[in-house]
Protein backbone atom coordinates (compact mmCIF):
# COMPACT_ATOMS: atom_id res chain seq x y z
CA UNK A 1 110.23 101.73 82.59
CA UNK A 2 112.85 104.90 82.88
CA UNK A 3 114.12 105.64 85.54
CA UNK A 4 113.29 108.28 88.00
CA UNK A 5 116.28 110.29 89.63
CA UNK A 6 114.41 111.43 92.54
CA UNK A 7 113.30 107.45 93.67
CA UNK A 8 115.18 104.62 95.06
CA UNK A 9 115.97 102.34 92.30
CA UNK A 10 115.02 99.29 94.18
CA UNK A 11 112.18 100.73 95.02
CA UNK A 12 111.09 101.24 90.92
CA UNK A 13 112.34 97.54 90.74
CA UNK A 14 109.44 96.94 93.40
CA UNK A 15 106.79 98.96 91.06
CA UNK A 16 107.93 97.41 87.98
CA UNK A 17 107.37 94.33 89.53
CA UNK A 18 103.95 94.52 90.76
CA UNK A 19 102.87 96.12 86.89
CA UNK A 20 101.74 92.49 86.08
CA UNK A 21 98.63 91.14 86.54
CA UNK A 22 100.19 87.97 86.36
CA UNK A 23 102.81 88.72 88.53
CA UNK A 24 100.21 89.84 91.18
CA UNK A 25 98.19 86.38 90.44
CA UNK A 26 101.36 84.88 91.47
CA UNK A 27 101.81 86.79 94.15
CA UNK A 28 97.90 85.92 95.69
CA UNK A 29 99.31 82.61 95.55
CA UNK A 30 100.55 83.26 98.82
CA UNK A 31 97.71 84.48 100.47
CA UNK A 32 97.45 81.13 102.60
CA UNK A 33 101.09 82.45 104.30
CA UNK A 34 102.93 78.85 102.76
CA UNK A 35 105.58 78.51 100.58
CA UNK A 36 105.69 77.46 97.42
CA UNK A 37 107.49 75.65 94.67
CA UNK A 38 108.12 76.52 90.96
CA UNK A 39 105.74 73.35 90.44
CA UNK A 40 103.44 74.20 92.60
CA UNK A 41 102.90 77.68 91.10
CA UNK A 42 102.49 75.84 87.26
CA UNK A 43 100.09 73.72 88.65
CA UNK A 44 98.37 77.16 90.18
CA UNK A 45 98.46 79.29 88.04
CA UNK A 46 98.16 77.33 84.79
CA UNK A 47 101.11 78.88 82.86
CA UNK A 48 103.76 77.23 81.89
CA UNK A 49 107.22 76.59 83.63
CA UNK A 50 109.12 79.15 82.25
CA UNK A 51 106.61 81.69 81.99
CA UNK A 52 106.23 81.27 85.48
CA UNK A 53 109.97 81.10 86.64
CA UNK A 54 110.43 84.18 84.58
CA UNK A 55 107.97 86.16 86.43
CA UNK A 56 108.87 84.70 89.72
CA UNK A 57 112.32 86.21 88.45
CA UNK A 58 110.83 89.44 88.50
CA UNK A 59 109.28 89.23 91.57
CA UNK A 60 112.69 88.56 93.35
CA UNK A 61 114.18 91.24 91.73
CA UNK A 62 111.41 93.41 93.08
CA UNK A 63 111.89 92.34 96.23
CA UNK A 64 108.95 91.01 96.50
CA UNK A 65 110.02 87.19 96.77
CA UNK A 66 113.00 85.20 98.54
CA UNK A 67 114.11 82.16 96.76
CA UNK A 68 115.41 78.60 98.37
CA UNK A 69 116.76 76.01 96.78
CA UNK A 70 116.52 72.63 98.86
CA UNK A 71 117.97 69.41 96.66
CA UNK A 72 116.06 69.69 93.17
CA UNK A 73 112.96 71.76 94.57
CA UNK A 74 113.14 75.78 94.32
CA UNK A 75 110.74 77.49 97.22
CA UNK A 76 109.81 80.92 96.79
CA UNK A 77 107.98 83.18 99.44
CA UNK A 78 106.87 87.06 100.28
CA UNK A 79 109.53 89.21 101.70
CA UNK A 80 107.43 90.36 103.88
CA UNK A 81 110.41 92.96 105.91
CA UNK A 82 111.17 94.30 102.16
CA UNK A 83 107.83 94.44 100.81
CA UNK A 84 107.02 96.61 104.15
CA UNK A 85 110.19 98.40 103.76
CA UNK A 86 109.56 99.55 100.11
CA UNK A 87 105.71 100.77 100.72
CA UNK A 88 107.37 103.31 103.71
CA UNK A 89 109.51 104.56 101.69
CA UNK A 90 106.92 105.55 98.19
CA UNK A 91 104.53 106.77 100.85
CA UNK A 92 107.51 109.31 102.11
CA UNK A 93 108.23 109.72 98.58
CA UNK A 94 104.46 110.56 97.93
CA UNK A 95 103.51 112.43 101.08
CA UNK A 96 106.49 114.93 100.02
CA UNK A 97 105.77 115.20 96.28
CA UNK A 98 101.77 114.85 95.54
């Protein structure tokens, strides 16, 4: 995606992101509020391991997800704060452009 001068890089990070429909299956995995493990995700989604831990990559670059690591297990959940954070600032962006 290129880059737009005028917006917060993070915040095309965040749009590039969501430009998945896999990514936002992924992300509906969370719909019950729980975190979730890599494993848990495969077994989810159906995909396999590292297609899935390369778009939960994405999805914490976006901003979208936080990442824990506890022993062996990797937990992944909504940034809720950020994801809030980066929809107020593309509807400033939009309100002052369209």
């Amino acid at each position: 995606m290129k880059k737009h001068p005028g917006i917060d890089p993070r915040i095309q990070e965040f749009l590039s992101a969501l430009a998945s429909e896999t990514r936002l299956n992924l992300l509906l995995s969370f719909a019950d509020g729980k975190e979730k493990t890599v494993g848990e995700l495969v077994e989810l989604s159906g995909l396999g391991q590292s297609t899935v831990s390369t778009h939960l990559n994405q999805l914490k670059k976006g901003g979208i997800l936080i990442r824990r690591k506890s022993g062996k297990e990797v937990y992944y959940k909504p940034d809720r704060e950020l994801i809030l954070e980066h929809i107020s600032k593309l509807t400033f962006y939009l309100r002052g452009c369209c």
